[in-house]
PDB file of N, CA and C in Angstrom:
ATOM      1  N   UNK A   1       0.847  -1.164   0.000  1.00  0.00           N
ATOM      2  CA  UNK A   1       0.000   0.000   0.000  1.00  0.00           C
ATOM      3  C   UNK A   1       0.896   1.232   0.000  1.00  0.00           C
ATOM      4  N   UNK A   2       0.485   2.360  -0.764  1.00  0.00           N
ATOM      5  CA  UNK A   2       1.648   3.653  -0.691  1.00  0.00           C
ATOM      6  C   UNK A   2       0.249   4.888  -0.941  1.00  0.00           C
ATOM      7  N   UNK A   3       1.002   4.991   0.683  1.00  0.00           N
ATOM      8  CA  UNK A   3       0.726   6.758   0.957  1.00  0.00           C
ATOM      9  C   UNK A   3       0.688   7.865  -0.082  1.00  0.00           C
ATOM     10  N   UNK A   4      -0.177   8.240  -0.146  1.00  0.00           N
ATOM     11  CA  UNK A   4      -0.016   9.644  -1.373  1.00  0.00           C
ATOM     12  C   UNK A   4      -0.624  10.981  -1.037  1.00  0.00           C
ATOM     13  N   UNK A   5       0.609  12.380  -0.458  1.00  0.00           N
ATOM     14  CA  UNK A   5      -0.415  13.107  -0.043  1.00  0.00           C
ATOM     15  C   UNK A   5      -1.329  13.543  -1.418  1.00  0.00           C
ATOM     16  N   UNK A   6      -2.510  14.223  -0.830  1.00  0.00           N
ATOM     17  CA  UNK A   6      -3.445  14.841  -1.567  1.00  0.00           C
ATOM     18  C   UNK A   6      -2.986  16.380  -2.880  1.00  0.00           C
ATOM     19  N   UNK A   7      -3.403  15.863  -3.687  1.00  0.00           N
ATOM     20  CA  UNK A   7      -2.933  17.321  -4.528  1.00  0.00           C
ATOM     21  C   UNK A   7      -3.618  18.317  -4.121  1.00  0.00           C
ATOM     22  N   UNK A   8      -3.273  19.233  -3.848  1.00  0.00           N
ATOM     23  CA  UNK A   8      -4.240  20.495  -3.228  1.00  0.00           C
ATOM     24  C   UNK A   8      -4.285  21.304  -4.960  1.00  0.00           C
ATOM     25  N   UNK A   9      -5.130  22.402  -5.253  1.00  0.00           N
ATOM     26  CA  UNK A   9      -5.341  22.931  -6.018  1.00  0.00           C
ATOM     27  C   UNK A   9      -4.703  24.233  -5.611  1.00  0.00           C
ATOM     28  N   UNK A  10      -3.754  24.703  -6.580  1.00  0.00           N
ATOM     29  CA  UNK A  10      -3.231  26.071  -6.644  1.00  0.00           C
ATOM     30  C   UNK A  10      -4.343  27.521  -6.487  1.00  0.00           C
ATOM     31  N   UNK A  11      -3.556  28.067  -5.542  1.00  0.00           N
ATOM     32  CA  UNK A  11      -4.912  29.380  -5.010  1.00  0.00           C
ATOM     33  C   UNK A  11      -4.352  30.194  -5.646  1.00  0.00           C
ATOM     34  N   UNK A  12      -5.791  30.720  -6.526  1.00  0.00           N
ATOM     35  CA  UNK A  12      -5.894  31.591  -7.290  1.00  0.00           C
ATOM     36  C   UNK A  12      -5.465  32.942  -6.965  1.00  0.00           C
ATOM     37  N   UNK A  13      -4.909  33.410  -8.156  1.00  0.00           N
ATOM     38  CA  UNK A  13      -4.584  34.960  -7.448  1.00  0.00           C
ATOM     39  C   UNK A  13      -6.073  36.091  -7.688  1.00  0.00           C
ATOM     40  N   UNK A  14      -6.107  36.832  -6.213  1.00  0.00           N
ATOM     41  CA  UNK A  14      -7.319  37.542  -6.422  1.00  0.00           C
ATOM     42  C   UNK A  14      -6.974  38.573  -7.989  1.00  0.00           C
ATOM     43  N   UNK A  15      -8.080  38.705  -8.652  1.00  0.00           N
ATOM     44  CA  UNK A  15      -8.635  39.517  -9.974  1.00  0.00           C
ATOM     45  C   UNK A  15      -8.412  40.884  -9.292  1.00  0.00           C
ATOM     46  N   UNK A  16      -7.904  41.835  -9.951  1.00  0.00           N
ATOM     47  CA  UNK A  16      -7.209  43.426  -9.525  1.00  0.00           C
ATOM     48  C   UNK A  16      -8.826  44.245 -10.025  1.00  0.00           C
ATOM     49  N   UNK A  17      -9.305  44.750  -9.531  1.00  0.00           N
ATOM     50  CA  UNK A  17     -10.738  45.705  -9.877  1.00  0.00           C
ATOM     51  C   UNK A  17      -9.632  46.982 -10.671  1.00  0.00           C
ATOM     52  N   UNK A  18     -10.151  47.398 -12.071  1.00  0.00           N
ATOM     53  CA  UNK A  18      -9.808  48.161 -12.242  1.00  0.00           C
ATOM     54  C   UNK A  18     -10.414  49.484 -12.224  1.00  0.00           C
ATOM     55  N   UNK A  19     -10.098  50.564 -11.652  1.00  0.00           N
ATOM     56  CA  UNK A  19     -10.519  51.969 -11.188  1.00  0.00           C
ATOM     57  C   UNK A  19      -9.542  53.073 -11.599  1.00  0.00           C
ATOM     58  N   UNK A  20     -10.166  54.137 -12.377  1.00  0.00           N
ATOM     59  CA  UNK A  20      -9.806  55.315 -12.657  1.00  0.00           C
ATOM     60  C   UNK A  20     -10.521  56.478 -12.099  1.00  0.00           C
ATOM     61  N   UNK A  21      -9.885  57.654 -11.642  1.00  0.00           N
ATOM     62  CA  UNK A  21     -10.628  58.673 -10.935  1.00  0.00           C
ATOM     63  C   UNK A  21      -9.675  59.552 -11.973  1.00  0.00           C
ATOM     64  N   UNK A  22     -10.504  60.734 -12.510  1.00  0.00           N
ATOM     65  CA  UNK A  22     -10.474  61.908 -13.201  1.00  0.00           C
ATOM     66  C   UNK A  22     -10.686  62.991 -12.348  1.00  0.00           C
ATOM     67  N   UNK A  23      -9.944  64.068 -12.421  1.00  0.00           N
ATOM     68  CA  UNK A  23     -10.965  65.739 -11.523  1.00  0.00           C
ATOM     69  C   UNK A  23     -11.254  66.588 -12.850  1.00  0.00           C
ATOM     70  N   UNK A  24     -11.781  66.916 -12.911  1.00  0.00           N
ATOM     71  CA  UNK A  24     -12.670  67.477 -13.513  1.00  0.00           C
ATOM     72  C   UNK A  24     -12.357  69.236 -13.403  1.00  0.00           C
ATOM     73  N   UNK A  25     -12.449  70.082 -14.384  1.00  0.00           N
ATOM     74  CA  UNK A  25     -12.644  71.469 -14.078  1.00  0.00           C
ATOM     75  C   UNK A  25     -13.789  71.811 -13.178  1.00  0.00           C
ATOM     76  N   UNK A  26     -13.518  72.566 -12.106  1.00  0.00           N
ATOM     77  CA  UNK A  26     -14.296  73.018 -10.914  1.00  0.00           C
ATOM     78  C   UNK A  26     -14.401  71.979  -9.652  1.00  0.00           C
ATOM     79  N   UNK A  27     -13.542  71.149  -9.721  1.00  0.00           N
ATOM     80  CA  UNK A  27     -13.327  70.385  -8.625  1.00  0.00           C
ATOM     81  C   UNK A  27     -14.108  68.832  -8.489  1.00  0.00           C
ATOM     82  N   UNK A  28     -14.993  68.915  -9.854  1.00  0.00           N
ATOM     83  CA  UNK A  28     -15.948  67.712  -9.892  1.00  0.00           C
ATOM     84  C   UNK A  28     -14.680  66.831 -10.123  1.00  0.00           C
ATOM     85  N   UNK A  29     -15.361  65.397  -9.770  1.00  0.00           N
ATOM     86  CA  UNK A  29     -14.579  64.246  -9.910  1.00  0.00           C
ATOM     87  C   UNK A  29     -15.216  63.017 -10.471  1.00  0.00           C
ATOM     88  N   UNK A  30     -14.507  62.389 -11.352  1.00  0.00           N
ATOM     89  CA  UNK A  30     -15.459  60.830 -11.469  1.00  0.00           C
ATOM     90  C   UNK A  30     -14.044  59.635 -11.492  1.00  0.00           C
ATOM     91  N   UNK A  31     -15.538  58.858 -11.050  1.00  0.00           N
ATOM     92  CA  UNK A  31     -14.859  57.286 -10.826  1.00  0.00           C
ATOM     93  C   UNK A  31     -15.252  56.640 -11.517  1.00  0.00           C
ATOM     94  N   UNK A  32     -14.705  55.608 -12.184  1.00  0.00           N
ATOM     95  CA  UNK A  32     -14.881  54.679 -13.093  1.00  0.00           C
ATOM     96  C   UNK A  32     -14.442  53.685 -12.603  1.00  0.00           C
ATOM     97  N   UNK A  33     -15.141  52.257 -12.755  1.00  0.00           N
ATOM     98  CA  UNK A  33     -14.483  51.130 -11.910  1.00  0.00           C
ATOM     99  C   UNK A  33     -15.091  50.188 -13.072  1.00  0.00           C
ATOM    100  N   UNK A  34     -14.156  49.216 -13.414  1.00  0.00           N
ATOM    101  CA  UNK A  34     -14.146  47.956 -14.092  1.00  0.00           C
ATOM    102  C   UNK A  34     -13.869  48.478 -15.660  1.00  0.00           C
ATOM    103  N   UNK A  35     -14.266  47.372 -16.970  1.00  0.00           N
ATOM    104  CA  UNK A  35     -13.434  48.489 -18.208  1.00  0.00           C
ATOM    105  C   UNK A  35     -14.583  49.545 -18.533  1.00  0.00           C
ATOM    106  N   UNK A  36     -13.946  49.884 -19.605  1.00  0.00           N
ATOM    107  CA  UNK A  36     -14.945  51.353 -20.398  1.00  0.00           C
ATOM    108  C   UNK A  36     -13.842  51.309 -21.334  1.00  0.00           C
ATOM    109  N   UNK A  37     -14.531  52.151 -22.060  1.00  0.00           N
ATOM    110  CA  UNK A  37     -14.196  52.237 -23.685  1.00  0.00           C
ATOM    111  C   UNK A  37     -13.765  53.896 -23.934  1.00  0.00           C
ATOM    112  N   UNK A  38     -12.253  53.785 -24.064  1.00  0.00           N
ATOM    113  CA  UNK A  38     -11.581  54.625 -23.545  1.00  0.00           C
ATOM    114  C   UNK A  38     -12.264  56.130 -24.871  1.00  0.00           C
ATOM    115  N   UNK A  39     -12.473  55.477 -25.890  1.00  0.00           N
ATOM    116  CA  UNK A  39     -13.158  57.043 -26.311  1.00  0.00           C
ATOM    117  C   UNK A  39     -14.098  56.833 -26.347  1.00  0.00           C
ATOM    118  N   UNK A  40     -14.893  56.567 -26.032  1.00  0.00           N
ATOM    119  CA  UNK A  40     -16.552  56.512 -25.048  1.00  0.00           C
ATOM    120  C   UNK A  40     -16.359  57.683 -23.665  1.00  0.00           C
ATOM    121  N   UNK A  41     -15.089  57.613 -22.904  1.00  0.00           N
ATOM    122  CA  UNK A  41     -14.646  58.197 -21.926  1.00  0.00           C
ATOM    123  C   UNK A  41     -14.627  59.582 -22.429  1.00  0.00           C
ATOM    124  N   UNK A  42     -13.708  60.027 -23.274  1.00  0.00           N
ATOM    125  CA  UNK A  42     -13.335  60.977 -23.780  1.00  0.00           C
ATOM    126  C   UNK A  42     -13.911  61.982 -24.581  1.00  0.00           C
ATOM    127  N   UNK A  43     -14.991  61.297 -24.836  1.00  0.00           N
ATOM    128  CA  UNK A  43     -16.224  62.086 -25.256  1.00  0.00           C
ATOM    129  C   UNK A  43     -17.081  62.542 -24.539  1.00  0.00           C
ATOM    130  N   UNK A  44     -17.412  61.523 -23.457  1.00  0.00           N
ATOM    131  CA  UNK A  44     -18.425  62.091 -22.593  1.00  0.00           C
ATOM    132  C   UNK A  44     -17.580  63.064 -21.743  1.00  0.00           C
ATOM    133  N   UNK A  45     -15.848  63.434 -21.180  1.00  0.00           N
ATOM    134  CA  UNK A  45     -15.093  64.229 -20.487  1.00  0.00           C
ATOM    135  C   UNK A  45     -15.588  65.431 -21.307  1.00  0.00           C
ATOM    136  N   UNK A  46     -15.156  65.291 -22.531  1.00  0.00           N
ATOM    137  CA  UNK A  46     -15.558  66.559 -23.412  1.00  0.00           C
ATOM    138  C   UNK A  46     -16.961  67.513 -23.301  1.00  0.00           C
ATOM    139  N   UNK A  47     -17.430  66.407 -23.284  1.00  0.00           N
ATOM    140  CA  UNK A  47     -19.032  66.856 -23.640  1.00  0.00           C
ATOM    141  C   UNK A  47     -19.459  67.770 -21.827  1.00  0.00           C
ATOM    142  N   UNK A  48     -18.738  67.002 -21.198  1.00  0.00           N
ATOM    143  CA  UNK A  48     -19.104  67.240 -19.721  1.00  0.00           C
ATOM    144  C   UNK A  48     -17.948  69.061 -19.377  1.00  0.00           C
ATOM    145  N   UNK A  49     -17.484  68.647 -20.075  1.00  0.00           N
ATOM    146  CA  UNK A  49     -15.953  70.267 -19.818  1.00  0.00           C
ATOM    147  C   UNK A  49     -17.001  71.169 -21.001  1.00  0.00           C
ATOM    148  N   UNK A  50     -17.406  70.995 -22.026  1.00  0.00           N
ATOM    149  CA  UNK A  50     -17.599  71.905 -22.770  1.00  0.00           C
ATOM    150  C   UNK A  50     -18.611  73.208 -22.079  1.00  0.00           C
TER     151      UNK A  50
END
């Protein structure tokens, strides 16, 4: 009979949340968390500064 330890399963590395914070003219700020569509972003910054 032969002993065999157990294979354990490799621990996952935690997933990084991705988050961007912008300031804004006049002190406004936004957060963005997880993806976005970087000129989707840049349009609505625009549209929001104009």
């Amino acid at each position: 009979m032969e002993i065999v330890a157990e294979a354990q399963a490799p621990v996952a590395a935690p997933v990084a949340e991705s988050h961007l914070e912008i300031e804004l003219a006049g002190g406004h700020r936004m957060r963005i968390s997880g993806s976005y569509d970087p000129e989707a972003l840049a349009r609505l910054i625009r549209g929001l500064t104009a």
